[in-house]
PDB file of N, CA and C in Angstrom:
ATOM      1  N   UNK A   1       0.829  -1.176   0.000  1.00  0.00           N
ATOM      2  CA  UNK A   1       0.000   0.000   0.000  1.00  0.00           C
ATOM      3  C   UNK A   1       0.877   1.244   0.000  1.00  0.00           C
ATOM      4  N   UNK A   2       0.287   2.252  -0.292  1.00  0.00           N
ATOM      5  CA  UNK A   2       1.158   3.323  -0.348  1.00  0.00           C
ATOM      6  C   UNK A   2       0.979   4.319   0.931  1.00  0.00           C
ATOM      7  N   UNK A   3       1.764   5.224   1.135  1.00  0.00           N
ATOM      8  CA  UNK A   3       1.717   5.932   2.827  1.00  0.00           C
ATOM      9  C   UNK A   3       2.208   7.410   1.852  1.00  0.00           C
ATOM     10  N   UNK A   4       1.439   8.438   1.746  1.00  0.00           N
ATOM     11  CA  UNK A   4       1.709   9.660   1.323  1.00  0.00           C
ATOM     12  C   UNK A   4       1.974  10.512   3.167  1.00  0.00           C
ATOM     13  N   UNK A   5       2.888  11.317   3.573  1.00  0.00           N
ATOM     14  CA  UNK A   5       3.205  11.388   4.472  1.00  0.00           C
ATOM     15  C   UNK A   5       3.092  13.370   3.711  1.00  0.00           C
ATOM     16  N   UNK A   6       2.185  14.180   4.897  1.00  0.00           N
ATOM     17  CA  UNK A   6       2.224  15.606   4.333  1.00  0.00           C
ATOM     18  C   UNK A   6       3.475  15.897   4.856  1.00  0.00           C
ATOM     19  N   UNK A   7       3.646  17.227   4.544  1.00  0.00           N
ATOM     20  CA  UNK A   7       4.772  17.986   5.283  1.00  0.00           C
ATOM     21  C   UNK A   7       4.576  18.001   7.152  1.00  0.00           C
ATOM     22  N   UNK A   8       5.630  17.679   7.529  1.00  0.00           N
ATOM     23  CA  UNK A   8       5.211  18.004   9.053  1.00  0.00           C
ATOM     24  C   UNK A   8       4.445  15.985   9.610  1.00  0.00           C
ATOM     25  N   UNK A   9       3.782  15.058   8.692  1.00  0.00           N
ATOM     26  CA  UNK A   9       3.446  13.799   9.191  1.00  0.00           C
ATOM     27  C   UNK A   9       4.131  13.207  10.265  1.00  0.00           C
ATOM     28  N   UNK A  10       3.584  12.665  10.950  1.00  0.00           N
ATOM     29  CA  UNK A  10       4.217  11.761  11.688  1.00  0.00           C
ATOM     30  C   UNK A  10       2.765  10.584  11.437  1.00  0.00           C
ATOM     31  N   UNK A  11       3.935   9.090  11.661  1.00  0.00           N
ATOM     32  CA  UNK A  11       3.391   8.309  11.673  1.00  0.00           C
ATOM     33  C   UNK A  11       2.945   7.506  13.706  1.00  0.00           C
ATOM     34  N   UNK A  12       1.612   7.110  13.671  1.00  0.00           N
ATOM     35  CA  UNK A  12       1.266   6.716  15.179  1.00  0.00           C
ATOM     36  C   UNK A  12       2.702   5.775  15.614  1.00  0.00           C
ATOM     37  N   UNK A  13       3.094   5.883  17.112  1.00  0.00           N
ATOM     38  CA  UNK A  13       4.185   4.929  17.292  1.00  0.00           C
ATOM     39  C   UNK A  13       3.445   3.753  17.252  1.00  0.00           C
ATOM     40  N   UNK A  14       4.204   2.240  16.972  1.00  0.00           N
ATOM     41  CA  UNK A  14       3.483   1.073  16.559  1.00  0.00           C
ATOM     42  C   UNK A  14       5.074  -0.288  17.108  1.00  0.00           C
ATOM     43  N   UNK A  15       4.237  -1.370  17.257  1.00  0.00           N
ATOM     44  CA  UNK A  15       5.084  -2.246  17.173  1.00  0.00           C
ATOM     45  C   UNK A  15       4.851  -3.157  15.936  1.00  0.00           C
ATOM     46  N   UNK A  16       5.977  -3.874  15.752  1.00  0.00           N
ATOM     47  CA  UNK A  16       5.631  -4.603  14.414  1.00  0.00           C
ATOM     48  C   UNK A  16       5.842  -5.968  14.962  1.00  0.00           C
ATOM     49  N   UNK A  17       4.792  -7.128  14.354  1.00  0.00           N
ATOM     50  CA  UNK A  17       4.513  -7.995  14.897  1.00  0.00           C
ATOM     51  C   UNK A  17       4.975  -9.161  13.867  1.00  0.00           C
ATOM     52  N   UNK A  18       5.524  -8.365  12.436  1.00  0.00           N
ATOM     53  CA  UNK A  18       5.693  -9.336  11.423  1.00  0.00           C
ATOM     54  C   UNK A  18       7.000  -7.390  10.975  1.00  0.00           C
ATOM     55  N   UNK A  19       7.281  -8.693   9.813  1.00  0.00           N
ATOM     56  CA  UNK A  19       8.445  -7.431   8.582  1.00  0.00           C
ATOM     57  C   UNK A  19       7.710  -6.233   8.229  1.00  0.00           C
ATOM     58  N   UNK A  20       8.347  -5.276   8.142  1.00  0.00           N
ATOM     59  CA  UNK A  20       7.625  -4.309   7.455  1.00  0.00           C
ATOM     60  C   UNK A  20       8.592  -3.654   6.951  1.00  0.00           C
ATOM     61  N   UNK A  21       8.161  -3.482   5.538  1.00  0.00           N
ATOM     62  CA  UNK A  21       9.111  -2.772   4.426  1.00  0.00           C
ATOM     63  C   UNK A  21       8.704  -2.058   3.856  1.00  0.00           C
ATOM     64  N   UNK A  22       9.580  -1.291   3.142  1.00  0.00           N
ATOM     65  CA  UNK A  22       9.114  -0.062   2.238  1.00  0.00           C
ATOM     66  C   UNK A  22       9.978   0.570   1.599  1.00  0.00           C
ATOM     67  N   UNK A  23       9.364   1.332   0.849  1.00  0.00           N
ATOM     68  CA  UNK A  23      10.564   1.671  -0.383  1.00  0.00           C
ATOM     69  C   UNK A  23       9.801   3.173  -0.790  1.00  0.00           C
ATOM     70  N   UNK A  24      11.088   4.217  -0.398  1.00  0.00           N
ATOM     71  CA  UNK A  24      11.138   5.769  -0.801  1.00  0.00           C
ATOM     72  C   UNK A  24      10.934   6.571  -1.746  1.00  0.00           C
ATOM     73  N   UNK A  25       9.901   6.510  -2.423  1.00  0.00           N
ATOM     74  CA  UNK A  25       9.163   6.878  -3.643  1.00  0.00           C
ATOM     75  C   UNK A  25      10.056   8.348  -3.812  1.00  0.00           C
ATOM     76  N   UNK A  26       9.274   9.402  -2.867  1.00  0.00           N
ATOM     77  CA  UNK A  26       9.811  10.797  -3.144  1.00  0.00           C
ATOM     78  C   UNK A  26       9.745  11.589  -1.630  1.00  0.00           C
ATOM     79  N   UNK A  27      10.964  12.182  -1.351  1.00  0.00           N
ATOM     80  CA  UNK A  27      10.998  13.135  -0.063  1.00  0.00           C
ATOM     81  C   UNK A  27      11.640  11.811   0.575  1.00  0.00           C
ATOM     82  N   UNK A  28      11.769  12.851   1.811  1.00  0.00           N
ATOM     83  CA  UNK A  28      12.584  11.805   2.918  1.00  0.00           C
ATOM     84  C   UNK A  28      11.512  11.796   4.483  1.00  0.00           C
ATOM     85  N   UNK A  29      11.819  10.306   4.851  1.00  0.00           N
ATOM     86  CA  UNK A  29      11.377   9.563   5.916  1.00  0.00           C
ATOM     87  C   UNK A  29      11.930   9.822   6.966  1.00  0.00           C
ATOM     88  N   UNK A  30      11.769  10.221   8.149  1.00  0.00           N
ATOM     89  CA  UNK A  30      12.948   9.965   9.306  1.00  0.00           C
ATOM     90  C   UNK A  30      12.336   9.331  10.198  1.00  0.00           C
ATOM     91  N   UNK A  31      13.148   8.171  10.514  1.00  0.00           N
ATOM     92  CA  UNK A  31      12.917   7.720  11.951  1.00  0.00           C
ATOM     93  C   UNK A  31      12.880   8.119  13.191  1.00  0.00           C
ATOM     94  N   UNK A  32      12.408   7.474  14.200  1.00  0.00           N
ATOM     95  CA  UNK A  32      12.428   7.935  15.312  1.00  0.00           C
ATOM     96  C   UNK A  32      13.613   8.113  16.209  1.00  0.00           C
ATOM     97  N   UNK A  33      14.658   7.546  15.374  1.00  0.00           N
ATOM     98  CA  UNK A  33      15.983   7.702  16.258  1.00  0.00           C
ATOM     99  C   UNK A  33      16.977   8.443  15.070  1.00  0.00           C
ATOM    100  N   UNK A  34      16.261   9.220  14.224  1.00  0.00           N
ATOM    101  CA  UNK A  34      16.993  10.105  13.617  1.00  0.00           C
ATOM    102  C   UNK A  34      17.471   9.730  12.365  1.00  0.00           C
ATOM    103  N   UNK A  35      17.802   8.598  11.657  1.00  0.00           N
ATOM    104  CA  UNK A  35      17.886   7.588  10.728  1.00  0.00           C
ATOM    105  C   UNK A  35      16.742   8.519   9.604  1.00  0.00           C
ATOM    106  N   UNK A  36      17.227   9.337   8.489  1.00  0.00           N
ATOM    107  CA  UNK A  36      16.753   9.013   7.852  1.00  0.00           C
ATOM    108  C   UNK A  36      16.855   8.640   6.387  1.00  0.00           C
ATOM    109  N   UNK A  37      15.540   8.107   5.716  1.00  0.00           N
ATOM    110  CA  UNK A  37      15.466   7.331   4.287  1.00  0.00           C
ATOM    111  C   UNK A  37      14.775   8.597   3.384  1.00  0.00           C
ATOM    112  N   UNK A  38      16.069   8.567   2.223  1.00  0.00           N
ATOM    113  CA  UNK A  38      15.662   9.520   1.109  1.00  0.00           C
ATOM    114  C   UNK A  38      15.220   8.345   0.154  1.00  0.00           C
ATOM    115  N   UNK A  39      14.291   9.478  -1.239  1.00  0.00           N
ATOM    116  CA  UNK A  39      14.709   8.637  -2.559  1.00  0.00           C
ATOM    117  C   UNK A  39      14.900   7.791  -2.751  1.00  0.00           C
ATOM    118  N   UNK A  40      14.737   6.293  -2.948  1.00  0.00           N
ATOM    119  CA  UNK A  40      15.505   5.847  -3.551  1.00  0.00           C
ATOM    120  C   UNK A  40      16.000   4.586  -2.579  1.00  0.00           C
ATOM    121  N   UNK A  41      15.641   4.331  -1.222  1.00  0.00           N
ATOM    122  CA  UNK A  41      16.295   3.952   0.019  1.00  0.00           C
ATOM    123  C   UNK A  41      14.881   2.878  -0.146  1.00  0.00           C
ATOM    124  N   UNK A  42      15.914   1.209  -0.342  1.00  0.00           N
ATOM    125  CA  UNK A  42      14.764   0.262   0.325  1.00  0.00           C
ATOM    126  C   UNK A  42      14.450   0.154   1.791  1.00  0.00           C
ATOM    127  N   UNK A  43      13.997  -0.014   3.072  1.00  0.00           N
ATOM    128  CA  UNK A  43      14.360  -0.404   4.157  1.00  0.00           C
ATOM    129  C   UNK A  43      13.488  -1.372   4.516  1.00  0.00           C
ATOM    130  N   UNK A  44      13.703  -2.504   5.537  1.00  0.00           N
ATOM    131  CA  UNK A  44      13.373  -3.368   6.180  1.00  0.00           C
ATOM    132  C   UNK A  44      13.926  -3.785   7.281  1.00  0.00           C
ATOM    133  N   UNK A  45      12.439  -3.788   7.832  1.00  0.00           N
ATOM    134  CA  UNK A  45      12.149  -3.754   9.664  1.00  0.00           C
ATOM    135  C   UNK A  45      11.798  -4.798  10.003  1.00  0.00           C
ATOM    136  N   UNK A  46      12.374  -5.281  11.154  1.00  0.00           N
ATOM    137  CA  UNK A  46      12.160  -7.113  11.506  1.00  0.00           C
ATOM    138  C   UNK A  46      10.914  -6.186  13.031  1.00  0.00           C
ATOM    139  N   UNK A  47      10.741  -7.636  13.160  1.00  0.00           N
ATOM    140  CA  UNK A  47       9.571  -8.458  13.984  1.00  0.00           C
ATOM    141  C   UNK A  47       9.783  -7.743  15.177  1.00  0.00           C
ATOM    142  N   UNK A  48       9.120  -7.307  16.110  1.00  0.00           N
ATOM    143  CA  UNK A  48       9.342  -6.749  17.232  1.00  0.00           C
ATOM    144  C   UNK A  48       9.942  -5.332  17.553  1.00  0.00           C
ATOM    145  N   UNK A  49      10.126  -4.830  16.233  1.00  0.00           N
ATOM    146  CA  UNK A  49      10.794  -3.475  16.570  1.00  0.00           C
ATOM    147  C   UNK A  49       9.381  -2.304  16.983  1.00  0.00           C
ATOM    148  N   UNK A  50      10.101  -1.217  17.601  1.00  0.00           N
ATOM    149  CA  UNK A  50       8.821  -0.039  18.091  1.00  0.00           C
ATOM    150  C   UNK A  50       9.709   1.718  17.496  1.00  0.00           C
ATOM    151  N   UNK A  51       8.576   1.497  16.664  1.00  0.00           N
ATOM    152  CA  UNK A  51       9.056   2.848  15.906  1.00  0.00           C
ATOM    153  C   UNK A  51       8.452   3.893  15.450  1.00  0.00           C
ATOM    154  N   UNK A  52       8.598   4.629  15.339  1.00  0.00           N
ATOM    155  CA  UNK A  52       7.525   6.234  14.578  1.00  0.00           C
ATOM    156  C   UNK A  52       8.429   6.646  13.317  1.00  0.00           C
ATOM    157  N   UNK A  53       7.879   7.029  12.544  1.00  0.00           N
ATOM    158  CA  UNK A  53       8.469   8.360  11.560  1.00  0.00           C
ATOM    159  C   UNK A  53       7.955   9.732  11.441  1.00  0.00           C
ATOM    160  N   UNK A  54       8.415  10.207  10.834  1.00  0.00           N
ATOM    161  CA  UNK A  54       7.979  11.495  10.322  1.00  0.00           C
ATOM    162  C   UNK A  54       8.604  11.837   9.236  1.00  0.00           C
ATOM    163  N   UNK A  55       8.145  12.873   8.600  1.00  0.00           N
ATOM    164  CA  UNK A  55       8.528  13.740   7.304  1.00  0.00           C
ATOM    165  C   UNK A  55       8.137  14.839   7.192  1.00  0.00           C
ATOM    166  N   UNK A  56       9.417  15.865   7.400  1.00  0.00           N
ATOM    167  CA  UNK A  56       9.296  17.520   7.507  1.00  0.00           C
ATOM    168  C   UNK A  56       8.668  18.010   6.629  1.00  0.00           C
ATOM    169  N   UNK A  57       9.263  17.404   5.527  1.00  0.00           N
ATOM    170  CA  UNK A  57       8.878  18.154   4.001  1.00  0.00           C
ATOM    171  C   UNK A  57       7.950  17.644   2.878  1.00  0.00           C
ATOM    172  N   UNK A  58       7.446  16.180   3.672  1.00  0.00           N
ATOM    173  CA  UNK A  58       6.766  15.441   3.126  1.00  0.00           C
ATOM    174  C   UNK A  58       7.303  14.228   1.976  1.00  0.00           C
ATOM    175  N   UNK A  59       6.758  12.730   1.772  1.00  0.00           N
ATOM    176  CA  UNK A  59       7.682  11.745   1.356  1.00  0.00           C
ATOM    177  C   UNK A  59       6.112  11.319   0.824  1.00  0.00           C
ATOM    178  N   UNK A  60       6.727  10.071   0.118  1.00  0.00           N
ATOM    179  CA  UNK A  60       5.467   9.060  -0.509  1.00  0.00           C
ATOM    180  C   UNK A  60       6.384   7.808  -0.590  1.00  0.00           C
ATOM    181  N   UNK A  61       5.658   6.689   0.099  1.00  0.00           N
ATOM    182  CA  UNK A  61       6.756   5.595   0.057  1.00  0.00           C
ATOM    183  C   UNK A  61       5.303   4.277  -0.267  1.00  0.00           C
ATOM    184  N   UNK A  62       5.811   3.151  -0.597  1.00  0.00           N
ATOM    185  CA  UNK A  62       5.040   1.857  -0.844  1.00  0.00           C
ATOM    186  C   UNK A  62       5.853   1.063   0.313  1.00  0.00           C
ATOM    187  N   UNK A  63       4.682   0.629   0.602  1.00  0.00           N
ATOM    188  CA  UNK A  63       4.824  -0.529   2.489  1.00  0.00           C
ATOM    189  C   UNK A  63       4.509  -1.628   2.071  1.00  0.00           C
ATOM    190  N   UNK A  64       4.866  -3.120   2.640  1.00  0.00           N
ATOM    191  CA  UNK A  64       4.436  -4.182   2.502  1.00  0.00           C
ATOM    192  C   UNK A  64       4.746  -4.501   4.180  1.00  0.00           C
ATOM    193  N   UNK A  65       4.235  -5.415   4.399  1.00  0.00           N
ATOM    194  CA  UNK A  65       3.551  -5.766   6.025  1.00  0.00           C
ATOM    195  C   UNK A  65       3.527  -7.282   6.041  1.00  0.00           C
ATOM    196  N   UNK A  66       3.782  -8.008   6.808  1.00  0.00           N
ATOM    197  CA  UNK A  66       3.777  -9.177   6.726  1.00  0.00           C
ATOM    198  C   UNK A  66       2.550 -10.056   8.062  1.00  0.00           C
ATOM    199  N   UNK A  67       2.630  -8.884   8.636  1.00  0.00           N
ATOM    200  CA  UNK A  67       1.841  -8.873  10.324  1.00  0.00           C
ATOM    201  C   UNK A  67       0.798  -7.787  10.068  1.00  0.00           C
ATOM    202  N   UNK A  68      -0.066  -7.837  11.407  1.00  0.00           N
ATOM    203  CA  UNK A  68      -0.531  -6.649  12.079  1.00  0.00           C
ATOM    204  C   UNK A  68       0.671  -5.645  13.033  1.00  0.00           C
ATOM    205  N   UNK A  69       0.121  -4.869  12.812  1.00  0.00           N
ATOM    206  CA  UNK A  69       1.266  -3.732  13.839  1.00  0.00           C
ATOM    207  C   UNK A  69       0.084  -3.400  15.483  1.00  0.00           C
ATOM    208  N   UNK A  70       0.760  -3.156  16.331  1.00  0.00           N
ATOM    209  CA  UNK A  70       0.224  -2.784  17.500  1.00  0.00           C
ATOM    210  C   UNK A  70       0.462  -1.456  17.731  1.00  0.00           C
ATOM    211  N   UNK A  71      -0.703  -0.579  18.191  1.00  0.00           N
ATOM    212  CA  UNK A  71      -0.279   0.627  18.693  1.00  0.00           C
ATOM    213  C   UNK A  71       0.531   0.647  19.590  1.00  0.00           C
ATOM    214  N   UNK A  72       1.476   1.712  20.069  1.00  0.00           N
ATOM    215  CA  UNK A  72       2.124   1.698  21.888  1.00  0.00           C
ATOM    216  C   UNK A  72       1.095   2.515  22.392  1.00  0.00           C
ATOM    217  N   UNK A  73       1.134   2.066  23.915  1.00  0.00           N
ATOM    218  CA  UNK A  73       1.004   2.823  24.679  1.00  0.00           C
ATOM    219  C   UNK A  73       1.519   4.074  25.452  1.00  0.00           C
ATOM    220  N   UNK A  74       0.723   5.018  25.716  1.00  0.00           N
ATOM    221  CA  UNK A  74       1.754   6.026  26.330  1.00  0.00           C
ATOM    222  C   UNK A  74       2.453   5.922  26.824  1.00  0.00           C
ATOM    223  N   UNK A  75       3.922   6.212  26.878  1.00  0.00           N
ATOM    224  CA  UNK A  75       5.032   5.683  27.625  1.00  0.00           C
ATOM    225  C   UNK A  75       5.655   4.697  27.134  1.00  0.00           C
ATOM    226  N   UNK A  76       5.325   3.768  26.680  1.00  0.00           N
ATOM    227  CA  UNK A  76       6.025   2.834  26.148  1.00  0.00           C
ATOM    228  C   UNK A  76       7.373   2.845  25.261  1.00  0.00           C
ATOM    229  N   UNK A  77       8.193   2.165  25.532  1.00  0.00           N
ATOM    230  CA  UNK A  77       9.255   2.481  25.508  1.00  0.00           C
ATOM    231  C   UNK A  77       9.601   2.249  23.717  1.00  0.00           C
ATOM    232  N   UNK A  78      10.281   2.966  22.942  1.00  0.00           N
ATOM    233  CA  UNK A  78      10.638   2.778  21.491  1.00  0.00           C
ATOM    234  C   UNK A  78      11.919   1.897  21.178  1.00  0.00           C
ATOM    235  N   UNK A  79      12.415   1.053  20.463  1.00  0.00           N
ATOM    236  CA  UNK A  79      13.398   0.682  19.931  1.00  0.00           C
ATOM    237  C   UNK A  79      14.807   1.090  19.726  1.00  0.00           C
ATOM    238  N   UNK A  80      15.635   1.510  19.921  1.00  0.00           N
ATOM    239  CA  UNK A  80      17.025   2.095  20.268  1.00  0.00           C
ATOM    240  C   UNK A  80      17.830   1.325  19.487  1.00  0.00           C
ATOM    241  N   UNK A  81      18.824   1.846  18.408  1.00  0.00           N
ATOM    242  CA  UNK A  81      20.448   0.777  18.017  1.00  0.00           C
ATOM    243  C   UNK A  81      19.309   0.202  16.664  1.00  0.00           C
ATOM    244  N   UNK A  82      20.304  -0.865  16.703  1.00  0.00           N
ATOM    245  CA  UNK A  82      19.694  -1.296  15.151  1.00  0.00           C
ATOM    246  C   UNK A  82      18.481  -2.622  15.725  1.00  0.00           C
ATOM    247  N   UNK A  83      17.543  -2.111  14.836  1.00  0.00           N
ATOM    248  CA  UNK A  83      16.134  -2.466  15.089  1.00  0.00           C
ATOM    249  C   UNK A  83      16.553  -4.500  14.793  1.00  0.00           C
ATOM    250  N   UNK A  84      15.502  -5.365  15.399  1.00  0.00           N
ATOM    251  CA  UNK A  84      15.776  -6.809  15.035  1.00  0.00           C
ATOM    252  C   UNK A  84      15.456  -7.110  13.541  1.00  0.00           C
ATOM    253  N   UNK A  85      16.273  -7.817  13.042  1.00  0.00           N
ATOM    254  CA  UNK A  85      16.118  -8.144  11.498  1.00  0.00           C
ATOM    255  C   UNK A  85      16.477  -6.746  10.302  1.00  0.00           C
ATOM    256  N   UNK A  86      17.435  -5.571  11.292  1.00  0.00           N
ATOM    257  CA  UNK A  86      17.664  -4.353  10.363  1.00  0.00           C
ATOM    258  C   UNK A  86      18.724  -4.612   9.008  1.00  0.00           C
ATOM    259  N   UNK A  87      17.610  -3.546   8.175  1.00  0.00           N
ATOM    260  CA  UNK A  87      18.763  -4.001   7.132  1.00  0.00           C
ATOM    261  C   UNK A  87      18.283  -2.553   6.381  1.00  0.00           C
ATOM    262  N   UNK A  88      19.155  -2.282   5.503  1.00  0.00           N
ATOM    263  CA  UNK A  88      18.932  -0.362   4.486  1.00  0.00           C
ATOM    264  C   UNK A  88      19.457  -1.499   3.165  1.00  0.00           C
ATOM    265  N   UNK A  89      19.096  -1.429   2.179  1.00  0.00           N
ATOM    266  CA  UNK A  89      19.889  -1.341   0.559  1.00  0.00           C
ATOM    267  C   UNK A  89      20.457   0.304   0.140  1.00  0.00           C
ATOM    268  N   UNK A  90      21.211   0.215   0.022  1.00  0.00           N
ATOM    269  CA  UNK A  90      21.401   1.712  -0.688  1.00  0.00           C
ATOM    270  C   UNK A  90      20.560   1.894  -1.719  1.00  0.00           C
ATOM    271  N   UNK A  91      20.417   3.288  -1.920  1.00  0.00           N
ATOM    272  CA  UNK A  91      19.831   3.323  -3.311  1.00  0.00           C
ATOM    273  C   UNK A  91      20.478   2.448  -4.622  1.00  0.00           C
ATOM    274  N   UNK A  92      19.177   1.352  -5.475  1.00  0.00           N
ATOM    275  CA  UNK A  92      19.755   1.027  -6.501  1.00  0.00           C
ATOM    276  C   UNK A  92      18.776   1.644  -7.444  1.00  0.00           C
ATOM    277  N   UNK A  93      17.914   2.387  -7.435  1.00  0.00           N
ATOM    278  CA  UNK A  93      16.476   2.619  -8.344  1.00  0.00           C
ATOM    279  C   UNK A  93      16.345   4.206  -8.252  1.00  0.00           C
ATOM    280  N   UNK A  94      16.052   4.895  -9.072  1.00  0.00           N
ATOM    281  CA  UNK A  94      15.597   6.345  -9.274  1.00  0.00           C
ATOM    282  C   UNK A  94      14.392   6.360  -9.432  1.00  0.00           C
ATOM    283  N   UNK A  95      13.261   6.991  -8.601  1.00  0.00           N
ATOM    284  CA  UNK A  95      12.337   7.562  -8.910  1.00  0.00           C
ATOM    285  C   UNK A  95      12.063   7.916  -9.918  1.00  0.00           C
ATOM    286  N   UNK A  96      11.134   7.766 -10.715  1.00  0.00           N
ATOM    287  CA  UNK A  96      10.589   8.300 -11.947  1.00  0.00           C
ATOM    288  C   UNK A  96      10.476   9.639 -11.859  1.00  0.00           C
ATOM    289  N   UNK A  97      11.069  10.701 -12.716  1.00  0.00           N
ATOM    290  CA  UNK A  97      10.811  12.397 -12.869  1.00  0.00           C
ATOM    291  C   UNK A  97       9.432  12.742 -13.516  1.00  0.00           C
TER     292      UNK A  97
END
């Protein structure tokens, strides 16, 4: 599915209960620990990680999900260091102009 993210988005914090991937259509993603995915950037998130994003300037990325995700609760603590099952590809693909 696709995730159009406005300027200023943040995504709800969530746990992931299965993979979740995605791939950086246009604009950049940032994670919750500062990590972020431009352009062009595959990423994939293993099983158990707790994370948010956002996008200042706004991004459009395609997600695939393998699980349900869980909301956190207030307080609940987020993911720190490299998430379980982390992995980035560098950019190998250009966005279409």
């Amino acid at each position: 599915f696709f995730i159009r993210f406005l300027p200023g988005g943040t995504s709800t914090p969530h746990e992931h209960f299965g993979m979740e991937e995605f791939y950086v259509i246009e604009g950049t993603v940032i994670d919750h620990d500062g990590v972020a995915y431009k352009a062009g950037h595959f990423v994939s998130i293993g099983p158990g990680t707790k994370h948010f994003s956002h996008s200042p300037d706004g991004a459009l990325i395609v997600a695939w999900l393998t699980d349900n995700n869980r909301v956190l609760e207030a307080g609940e603590k987020l993911s720190f260091g490299e998430p379980k099952g982390w992995s980035l590809a560098t950019p190998h693909f250009k966005p279409a102009a």
